[in-house]
C-alpha atoms as a PDB file:
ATOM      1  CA  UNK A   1       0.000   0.000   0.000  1.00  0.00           C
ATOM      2  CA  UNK A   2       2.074   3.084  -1.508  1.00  0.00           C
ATOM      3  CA  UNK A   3       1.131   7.079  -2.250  1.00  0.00           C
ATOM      4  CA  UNK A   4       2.212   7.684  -5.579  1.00  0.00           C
ATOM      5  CA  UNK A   5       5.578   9.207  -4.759  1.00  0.00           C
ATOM      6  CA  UNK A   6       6.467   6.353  -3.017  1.00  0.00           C
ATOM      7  CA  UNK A   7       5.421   3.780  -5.709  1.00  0.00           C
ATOM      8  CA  UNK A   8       7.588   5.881  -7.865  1.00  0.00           C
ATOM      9  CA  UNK A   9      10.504   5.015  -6.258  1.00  0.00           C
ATOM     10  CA  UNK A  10       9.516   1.290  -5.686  1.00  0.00           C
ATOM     11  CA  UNK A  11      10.843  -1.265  -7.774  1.00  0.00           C
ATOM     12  CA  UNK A  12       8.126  -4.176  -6.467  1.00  0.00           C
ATOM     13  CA  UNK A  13       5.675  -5.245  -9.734  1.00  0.00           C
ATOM     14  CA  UNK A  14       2.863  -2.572 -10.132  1.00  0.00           C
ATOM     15  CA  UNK A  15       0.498  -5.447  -9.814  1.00  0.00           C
ATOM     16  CA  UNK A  16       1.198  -5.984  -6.254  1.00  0.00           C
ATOM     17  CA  UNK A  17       0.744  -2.269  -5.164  1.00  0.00           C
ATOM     18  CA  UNK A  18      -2.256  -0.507  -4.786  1.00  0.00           C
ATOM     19  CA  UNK A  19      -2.574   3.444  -3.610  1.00  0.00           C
ATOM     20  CA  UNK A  20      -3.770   4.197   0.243  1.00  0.00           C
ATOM     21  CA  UNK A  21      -7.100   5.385  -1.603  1.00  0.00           C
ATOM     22  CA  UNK A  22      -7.629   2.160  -3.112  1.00  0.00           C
ATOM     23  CA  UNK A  23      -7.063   0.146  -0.076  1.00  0.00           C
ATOM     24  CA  UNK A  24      -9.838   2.380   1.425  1.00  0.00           C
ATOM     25  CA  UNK A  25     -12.509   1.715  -1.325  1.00  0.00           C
ATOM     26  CA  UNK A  26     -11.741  -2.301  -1.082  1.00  0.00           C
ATOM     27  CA  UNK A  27     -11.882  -2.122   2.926  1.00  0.00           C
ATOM     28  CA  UNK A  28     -15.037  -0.028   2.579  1.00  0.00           C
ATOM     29  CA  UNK A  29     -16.176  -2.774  -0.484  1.00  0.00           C
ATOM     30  CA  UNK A  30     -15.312  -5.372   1.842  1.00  0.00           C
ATOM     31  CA  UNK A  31     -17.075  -4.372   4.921  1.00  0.00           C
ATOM     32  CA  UNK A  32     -20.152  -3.648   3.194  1.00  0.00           C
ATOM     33  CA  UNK A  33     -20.420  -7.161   1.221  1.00  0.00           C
ATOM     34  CA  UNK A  34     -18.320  -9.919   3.057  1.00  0.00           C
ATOM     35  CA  UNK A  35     -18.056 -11.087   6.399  1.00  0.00           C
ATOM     36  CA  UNK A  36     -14.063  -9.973   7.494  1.00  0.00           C
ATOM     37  CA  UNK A  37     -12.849 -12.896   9.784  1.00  0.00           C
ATOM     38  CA  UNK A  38      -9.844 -13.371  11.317  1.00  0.00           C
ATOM     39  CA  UNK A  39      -7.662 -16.335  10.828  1.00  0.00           C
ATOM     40  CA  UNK A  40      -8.370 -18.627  12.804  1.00  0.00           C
ATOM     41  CA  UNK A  41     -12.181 -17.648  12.406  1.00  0.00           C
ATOM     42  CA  UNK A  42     -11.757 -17.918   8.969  1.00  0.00           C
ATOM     43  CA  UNK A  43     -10.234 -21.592   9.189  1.00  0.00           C
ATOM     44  CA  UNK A  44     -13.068 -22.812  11.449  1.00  0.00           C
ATOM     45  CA  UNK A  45     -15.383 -21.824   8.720  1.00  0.00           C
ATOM     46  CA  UNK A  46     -13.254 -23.647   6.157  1.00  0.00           C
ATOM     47  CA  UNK A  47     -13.567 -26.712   8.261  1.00  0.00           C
ATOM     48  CA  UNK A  48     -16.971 -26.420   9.915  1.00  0.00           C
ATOM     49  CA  UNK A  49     -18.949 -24.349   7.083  1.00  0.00           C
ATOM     50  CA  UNK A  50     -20.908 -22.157   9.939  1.00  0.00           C
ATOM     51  CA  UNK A  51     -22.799 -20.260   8.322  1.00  0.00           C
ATOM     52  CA  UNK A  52     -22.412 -16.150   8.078  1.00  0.00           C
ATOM     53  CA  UNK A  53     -25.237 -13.998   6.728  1.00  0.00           C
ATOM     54  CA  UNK A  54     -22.639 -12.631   4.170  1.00  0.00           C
ATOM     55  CA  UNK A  55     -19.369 -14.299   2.407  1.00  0.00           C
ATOM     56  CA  UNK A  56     -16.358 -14.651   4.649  1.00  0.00           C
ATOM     57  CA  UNK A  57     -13.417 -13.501   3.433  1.00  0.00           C
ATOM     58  CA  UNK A  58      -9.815 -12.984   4.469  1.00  0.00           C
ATOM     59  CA  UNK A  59      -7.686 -10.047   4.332  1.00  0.00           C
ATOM     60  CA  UNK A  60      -3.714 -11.038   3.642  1.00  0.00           C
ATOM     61  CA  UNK A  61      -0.721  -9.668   3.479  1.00  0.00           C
ATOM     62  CA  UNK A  62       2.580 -11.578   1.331  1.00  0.00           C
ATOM     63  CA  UNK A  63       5.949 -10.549   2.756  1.00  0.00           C
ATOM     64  CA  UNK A  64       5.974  -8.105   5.466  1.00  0.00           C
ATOM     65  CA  UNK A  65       6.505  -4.312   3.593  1.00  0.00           C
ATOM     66  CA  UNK A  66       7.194  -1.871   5.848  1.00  0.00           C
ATOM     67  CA  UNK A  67       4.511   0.203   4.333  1.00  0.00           C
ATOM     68  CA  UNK A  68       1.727  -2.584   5.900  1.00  0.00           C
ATOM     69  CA  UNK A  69       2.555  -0.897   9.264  1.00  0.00           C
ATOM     70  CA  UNK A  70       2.799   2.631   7.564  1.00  0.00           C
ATOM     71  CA  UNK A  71      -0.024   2.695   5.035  1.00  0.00           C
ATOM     72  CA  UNK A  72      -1.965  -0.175   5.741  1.00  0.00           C
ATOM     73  CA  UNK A  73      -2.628  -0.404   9.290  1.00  0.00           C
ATOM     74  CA  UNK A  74      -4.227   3.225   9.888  1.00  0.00           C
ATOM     75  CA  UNK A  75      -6.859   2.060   7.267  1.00  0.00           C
ATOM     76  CA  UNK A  76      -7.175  -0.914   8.678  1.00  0.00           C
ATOM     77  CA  UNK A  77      -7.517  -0.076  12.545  1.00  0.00           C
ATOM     78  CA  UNK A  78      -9.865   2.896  11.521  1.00  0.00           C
ATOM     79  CA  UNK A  79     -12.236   0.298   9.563  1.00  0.00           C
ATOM     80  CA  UNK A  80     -12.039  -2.127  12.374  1.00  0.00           C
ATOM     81  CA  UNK A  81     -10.570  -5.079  10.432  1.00  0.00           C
ATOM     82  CA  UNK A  82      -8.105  -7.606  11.153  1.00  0.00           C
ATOM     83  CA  UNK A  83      -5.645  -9.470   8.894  1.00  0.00           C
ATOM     84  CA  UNK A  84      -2.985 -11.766   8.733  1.00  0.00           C
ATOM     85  CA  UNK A  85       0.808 -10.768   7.392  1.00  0.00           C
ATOM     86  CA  UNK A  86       2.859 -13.341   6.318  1.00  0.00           C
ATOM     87  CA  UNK A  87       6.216 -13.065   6.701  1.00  0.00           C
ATOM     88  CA  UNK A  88       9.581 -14.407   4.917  1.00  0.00           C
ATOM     89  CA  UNK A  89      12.211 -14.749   8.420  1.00  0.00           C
ATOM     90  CA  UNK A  90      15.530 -13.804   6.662  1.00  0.00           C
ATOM     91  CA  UNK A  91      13.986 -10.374   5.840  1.00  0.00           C
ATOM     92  CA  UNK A  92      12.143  -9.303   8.583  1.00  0.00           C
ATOM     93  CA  UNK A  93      14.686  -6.237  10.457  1.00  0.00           C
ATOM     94  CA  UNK A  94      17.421  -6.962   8.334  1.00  0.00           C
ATOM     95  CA  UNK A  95      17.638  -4.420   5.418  1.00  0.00           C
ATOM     96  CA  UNK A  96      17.896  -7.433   2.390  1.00  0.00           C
ATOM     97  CA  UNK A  97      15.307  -6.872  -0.265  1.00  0.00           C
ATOM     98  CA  UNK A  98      13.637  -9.807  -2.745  1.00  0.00           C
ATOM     99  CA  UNK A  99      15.886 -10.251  -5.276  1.00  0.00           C
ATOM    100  CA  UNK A 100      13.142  -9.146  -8.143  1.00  0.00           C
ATOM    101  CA  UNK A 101      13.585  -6.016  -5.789  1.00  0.00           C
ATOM    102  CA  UNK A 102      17.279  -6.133  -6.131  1.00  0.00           C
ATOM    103  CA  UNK A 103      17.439  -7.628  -9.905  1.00  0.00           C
ATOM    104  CA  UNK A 104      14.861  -5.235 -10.640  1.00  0.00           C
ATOM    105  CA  UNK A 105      16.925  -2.138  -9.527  1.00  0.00           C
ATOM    106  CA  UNK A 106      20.286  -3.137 -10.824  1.00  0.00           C
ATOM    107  CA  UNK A 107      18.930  -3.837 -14.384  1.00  0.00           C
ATOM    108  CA  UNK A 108      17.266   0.197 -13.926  1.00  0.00           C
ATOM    109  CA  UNK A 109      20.694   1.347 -12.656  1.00  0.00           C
ATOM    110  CA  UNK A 110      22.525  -0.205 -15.666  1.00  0.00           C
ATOM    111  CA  UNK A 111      20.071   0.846 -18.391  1.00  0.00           C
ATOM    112  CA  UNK A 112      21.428   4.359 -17.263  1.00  0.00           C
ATOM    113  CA  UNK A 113      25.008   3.549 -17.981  1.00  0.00           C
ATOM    114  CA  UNK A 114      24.917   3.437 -22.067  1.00  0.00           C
ATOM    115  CA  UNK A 115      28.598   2.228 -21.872  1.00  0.00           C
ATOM    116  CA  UNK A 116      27.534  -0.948 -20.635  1.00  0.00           C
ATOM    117  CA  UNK A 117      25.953  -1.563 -23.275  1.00  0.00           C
ATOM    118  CA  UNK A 118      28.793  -3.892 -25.237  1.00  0.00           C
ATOM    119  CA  UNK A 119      29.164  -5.453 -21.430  1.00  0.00           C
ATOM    120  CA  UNK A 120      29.411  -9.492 -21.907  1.00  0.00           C
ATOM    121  CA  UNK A 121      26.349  -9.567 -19.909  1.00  0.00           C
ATOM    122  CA  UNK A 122      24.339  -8.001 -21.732  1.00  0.00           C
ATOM    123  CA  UNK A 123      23.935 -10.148 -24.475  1.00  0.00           C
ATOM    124  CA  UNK A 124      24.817 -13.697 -22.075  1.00  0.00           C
ATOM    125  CA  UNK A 125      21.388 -12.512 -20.438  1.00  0.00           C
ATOM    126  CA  UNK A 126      19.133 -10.618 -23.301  1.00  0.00           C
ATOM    127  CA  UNK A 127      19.571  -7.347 -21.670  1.00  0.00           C
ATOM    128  CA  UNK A 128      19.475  -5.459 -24.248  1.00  0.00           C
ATOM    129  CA  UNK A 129      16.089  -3.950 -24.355  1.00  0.00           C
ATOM    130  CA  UNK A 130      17.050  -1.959 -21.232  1.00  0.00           C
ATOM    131  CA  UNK A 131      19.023   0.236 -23.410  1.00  0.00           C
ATOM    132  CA  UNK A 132      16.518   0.520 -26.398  1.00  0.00           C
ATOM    133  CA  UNK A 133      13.935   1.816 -23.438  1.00  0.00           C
ATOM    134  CA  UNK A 134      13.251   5.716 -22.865  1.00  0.00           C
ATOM    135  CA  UNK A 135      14.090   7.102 -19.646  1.00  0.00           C
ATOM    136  CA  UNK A 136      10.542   7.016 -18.599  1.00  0.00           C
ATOM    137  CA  UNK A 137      10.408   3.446 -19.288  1.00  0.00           C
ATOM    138  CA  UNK A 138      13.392   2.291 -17.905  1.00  0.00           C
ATOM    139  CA  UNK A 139      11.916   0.898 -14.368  1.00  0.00           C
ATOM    140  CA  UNK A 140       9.310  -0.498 -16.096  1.00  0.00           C
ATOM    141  CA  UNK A 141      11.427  -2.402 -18.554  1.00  0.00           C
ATOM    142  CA  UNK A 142      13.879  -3.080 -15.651  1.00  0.00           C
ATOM    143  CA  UNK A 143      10.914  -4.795 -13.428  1.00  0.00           C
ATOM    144  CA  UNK A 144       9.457  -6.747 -16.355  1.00  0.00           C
ATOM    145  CA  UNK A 145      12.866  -8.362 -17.288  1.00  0.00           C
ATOM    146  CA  UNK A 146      13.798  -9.269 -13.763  1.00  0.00           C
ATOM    147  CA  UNK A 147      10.245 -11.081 -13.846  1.00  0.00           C
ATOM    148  CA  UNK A 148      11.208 -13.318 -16.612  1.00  0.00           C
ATOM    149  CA  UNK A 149      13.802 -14.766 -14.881  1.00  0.00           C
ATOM    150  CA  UNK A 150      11.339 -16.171 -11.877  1.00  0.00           C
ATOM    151  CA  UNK A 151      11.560 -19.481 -13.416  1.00  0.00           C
ATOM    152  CA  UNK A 152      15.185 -19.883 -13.109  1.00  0.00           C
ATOM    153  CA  UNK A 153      16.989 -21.487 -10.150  1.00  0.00           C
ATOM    154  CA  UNK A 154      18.039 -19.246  -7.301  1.00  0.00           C
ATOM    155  CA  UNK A 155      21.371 -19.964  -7.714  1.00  0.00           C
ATOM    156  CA  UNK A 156      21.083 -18.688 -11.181  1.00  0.00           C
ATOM    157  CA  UNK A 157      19.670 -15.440 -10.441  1.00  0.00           C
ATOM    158  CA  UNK A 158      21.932 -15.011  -7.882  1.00  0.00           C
ATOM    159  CA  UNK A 159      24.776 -15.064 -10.081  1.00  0.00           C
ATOM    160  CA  UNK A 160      22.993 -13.232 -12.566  1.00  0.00           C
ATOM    161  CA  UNK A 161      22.648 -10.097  -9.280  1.00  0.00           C
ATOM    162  CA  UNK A 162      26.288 -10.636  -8.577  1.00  0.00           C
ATOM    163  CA  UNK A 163      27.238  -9.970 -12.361  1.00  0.00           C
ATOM    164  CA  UNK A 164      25.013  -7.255 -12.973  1.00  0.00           C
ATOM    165  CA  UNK A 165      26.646  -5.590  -9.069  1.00  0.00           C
ATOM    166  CA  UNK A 166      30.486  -6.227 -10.051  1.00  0.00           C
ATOM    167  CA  UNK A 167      29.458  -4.013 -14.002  1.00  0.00           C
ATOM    168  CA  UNK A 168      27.729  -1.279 -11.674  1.00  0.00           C
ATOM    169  CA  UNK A 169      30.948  -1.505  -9.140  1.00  0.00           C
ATOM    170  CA  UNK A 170      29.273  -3.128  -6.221  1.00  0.00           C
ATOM    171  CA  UNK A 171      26.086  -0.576  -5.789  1.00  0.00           C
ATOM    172  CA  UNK A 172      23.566  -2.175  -4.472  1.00  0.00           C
ATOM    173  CA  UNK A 173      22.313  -0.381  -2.116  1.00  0.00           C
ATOM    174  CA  UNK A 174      18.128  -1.414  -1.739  1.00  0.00           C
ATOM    175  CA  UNK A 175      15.381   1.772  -1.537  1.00  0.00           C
ATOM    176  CA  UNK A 176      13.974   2.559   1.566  1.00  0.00           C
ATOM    177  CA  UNK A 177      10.928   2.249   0.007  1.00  0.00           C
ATOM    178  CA  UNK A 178      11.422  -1.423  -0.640  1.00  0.00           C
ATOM    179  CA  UNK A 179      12.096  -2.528   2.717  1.00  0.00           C
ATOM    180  CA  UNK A 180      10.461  -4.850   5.458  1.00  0.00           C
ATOM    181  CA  UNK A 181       9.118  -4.496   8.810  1.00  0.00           C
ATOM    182  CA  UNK A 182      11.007  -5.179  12.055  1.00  0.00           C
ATOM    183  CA  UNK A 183      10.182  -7.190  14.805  1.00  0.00           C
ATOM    184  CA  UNK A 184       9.775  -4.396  16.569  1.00  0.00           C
ATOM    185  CA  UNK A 185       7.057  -3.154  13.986  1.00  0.00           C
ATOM    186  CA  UNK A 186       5.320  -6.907  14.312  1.00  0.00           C
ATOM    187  CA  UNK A 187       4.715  -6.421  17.995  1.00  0.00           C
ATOM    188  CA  UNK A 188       3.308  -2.993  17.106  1.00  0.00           C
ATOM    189  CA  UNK A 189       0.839  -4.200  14.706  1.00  0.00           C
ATOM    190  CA  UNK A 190      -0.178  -7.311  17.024  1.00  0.00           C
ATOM    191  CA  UNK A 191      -2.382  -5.317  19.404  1.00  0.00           C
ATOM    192  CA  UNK A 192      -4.649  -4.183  15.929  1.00  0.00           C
ATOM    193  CA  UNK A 193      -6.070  -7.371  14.909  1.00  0.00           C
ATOM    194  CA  UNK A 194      -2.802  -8.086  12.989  1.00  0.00           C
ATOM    195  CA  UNK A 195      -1.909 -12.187  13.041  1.00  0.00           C
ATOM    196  CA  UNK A 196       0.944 -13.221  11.475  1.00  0.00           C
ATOM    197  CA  UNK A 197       2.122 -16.536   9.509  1.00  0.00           C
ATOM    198  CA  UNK A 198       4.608 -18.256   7.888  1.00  0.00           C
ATOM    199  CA  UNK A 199       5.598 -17.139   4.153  1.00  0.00           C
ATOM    200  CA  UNK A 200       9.235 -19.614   4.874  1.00  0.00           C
ATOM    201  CA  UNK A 201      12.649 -18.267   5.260  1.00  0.00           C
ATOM    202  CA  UNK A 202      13.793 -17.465   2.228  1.00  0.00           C
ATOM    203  CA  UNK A 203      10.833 -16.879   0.090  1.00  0.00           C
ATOM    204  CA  UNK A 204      12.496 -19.957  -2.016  1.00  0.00           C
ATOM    205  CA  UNK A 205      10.101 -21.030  -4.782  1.00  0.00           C
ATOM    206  CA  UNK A 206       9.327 -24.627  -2.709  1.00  0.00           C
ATOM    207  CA  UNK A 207       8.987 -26.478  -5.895  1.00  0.00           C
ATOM    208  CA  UNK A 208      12.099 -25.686  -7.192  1.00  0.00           C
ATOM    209  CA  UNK A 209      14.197 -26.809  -4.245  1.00  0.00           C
ATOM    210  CA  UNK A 210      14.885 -30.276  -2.942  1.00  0.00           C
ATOM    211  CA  UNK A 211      12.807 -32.199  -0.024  1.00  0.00           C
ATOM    212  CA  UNK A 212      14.790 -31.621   3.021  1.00  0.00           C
ATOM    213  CA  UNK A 213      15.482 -27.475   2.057  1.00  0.00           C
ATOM    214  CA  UNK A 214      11.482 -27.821   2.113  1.00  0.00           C
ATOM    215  CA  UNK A 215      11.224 -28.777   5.658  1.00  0.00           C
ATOM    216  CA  UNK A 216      14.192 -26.463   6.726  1.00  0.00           C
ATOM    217  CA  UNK A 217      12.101 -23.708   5.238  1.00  0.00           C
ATOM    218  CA  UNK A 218       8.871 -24.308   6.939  1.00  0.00           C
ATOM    219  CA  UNK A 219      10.179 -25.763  10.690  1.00  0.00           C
ATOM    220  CA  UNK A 220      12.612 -23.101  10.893  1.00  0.00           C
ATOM    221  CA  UNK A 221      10.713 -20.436   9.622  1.00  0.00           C
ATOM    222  CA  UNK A 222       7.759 -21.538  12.262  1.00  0.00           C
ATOM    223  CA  UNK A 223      10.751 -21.597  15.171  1.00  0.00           C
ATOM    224  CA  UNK A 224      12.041 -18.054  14.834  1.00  0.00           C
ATOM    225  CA  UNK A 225       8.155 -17.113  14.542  1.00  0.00           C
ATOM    226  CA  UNK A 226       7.111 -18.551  17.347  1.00  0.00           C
ATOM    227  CA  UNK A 227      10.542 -17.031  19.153  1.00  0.00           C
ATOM    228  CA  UNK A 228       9.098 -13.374  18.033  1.00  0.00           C
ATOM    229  CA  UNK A 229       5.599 -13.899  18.896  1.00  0.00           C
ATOM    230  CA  UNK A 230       5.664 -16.109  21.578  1.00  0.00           C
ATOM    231  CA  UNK A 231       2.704 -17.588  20.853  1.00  0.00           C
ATOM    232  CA  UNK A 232       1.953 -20.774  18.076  1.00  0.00           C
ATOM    233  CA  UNK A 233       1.816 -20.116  14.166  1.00  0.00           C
ATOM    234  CA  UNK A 234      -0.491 -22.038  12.592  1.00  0.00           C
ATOM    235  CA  UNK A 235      -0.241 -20.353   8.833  1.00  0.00           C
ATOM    236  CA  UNK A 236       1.774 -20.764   6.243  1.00  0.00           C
ATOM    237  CA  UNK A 237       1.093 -19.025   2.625  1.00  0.00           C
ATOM    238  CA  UNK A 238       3.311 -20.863   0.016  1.00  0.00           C
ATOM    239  CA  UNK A 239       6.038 -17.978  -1.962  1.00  0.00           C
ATOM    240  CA  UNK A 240       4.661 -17.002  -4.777  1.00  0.00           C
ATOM    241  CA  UNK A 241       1.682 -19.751  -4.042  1.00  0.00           C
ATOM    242  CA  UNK A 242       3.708 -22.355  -5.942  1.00  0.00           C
ATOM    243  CA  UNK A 243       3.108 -26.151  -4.299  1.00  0.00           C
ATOM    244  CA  UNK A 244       2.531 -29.604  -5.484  1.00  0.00           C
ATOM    245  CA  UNK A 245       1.820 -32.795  -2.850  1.00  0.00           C
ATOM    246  CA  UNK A 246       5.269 -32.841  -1.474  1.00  0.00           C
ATOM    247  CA  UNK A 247       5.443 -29.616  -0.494  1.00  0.00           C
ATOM    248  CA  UNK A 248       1.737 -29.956   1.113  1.00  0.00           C
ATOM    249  CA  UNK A 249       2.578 -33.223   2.969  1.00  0.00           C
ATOM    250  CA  UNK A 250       6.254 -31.243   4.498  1.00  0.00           C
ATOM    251  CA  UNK A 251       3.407 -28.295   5.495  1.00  0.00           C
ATOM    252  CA  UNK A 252       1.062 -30.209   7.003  1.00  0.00           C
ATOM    253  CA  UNK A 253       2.912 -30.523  10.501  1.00  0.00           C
ATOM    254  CA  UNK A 254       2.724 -26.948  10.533  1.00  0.00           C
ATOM    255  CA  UNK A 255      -1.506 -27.051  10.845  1.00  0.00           C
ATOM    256  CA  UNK A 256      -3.102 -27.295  14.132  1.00  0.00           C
ATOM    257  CA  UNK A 257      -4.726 -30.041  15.439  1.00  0.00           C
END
């Protein structure tokens, strides 16, 4: 949830941002056609099927952005609403970014450099469109390219960010827009209706990595958690919501019983 100046200088897809007056109308949407639960509310339903004179729904947060304590929570605690966060451990209070953040940005910050252009890189990775862009297309182009490589293996793109940082001479320094909350800012937003889950440690794509790195994901992830909070977690949102069985059979210690 981002004012326009701020989205500006954001290098997160557009299509996971929406502007403080948006969130508003869909709270307000919500509130007047659904039935808001909370989480575990929400579960019992899914198991029980209780009945509500209006649809349940659930209001959920991927990742931890700073800007859900900043933006979102004032609209949220003014509506009277709660939701559920879920966060990645490795990024919560310590200043890393996603690396479609961090691709993203590097790919703008070497668009601007023309003399890169002949770089090896370059044409090893089908960069070249980020010098063919105008200026006012550039983060745009830059976001949409670091998409395309979501597919690959993390290894890959992290040798792909570790390129693209030694042509820029090591800066790589993240935004403060794209940042993530502390735990400070998670026991803040606990006393508003704000539950939080599991989104893993890494934000790995859980498919894409072998059995065992699936369970150190998820029981790790759930131990640092319940370190914070001091209480149990109970939810788990898969990154990027990719799964198949064996990654639902390695979650399913994490559901209550």
């Amino acid at each position: 949830v981002l004012p326009e100046a701020e989205c500006a200088q954001s290098f997160s897809s557009r299509a996971i941002i929406v502007s403080p007056a948006t969130f508003e109308r869909h709270l307000r949407f919500l509130r007047r056609h659904f039935t808001v639960l909370g989480p575990e509310e929400f579960r019992e339903w899914l198991l029980n099927g209780r009945e509500y004179s209006r649809p349940p729904c659930l209001i959920t947060f991927d990742d931890g952005w700073k800007d859900n304590l900043t933006h979102a929570r004032p609209a949220l605690k003014a509506h009277r609403l709660p939701a559920i966060i879920f966060l990645p451990t490795d990024y919560i209070g310590t200043g890393k970014a996603f690396w479609q953040e961090r691709l993203s940005r590097l790919l703008f910050r070497l668009g601007q450099q023309p003399a890169l252009h002949q770089h090896p890189l370059v044409a090893r990775h089908g960069l070249a469109d980020l010098f063919a862009a105008r200026h006012s297309e550039l983060a745009d182009r830059a976001s949409v390219l670091a998409r395309s490589f979501k597919n690959r293996a993390p290894e890959v793109v992290e040798n792909i960010i570790v390129e693209v940082t030694a042509a820029l001479a090591g800066n790589d320094d993240p935004t403060d827009v794209d940042t993530y909350l502390s735990w400070d800012d998670v026991q803040t937003l606990r006393p508003d209706g704000i539950t939080f889950g599991s989104h893993t440690v890494s934000h790995r794509i859980l498919t894409q990595i072998d059995p065992a790195a699936v369970t150190e994901e998820l029981t790790e992830s759930r131990r640092v958690l319940e370190q914070h909070l001091n209480a149990p977690v109970h939810f788990l949102a898969y990154p990027n919501g990719n799964h198949d069985a064996g990654t639902a059979r390695s979650s399913e210690c994490r559901r209550p019983h």
